[in-house]
Protein backbone atom coordinates (compact mmCIF):
# COMPACT_ATOMS: atom_id res chain seq x y z
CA UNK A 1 0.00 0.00 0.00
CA UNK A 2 0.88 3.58 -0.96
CA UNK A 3 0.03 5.96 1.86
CA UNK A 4 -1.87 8.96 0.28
CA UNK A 5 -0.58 12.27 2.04
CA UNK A 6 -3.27 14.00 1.08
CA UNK A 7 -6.26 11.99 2.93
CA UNK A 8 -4.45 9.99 5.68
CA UNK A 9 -5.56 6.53 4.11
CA UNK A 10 -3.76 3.95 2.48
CA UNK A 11 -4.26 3.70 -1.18
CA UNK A 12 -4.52 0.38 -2.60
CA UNK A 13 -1.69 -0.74 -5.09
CA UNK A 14 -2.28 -3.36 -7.60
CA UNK A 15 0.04 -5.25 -9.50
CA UNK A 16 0.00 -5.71 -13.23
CA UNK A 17 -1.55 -8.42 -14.69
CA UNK A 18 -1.02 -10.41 -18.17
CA UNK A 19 -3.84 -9.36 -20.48
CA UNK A 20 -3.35 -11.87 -22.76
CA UNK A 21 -6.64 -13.55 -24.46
CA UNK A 22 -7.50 -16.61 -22.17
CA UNK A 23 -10.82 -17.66 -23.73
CA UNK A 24 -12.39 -14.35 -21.35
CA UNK A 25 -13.49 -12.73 -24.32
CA UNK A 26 -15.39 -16.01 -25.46
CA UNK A 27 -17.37 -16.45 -22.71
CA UNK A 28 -18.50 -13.17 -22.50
CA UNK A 29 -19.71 -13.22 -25.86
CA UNK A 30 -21.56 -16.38 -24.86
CA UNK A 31 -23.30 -14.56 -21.58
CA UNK A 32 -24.03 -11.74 -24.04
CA UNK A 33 -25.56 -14.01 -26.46
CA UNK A 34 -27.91 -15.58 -23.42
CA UNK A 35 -29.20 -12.48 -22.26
CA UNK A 36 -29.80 -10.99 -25.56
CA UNK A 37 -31.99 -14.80 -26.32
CA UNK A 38 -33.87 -14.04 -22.68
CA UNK A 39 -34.60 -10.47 -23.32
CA UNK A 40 -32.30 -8.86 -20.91
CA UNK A 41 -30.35 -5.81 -21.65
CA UNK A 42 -26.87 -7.40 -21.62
CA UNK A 43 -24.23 -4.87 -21.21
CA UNK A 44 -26.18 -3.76 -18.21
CA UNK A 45 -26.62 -6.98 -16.79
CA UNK A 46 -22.73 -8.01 -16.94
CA UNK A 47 -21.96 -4.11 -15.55
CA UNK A 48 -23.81 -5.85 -12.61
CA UNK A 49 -22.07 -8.80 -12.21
CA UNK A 50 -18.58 -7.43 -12.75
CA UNK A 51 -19.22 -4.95 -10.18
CA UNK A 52 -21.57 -6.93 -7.34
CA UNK A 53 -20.00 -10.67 -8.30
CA UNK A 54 -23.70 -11.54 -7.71
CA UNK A 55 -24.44 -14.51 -9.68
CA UNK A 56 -27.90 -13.43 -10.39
CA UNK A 57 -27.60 -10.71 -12.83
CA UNK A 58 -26.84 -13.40 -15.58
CA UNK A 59 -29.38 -15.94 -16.47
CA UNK A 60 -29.02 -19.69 -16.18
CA UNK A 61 -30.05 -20.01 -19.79
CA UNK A 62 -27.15 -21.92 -21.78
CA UNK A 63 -24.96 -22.07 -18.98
CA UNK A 64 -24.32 -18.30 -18.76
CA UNK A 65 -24.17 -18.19 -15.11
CA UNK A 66 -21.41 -20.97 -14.59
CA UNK A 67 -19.42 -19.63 -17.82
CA UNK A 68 -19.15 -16.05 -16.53
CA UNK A 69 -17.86 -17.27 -12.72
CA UNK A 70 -14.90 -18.22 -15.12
CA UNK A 71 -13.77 -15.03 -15.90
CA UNK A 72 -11.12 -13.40 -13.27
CA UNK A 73 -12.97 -9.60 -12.98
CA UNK A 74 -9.29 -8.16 -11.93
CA UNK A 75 -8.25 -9.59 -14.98
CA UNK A 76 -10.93 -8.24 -17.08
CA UNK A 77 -11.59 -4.59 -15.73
CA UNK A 78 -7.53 -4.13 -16.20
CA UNK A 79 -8.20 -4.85 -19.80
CA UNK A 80 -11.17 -2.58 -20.63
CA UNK A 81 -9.55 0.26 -18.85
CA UNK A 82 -5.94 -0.57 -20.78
CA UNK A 83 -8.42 -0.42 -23.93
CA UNK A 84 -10.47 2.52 -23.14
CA UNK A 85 -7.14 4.60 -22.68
CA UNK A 86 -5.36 2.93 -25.38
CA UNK A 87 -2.36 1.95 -23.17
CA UNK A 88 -0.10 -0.95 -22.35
């Protein structure tokens, strides 16, 4: 931890991680393809999950529920934040 002069608390420091394509991209296309089949609005509903981990925001249909608890969310928000910026 990095202590933040500024505010008195701690900030947390996280370490890199490898980015590289491990099938995450896959399964979310999978998910997306569930909800969109079940009527749910699907970038909402995996907004959810990655940022509760509750389970319930993704359907059961076609597996979508156990193929999303696959993905590490570290993993994943590092990568569409490394995107949206266009860094390394």
């Amino acid at each position: 931890m990095v202590f933040d002069k500024n505010k008195g608390q701690p900030t947390q420091v996280f370490s890199k991680v490898d980015v590289n394509d491990d099938g995450t991209k896959a399964i979310l296309l999978e998910v997306y393809k569930a909800l969109i089949e079940k009527g749910y609005d699907p970038i909402n509903q995996i907004v959810g999950y990655i940022l509760s981990e509750d389970p319930t925001y993704i359907t059961n249909y076609n597996g979508a529920r156990g193929l999303i608890r696959k993905i590490d969310r570290d993993k994943l928000l590092n990568t569409l934040v490394r995107d949206y910026l266009g860094v390394d």
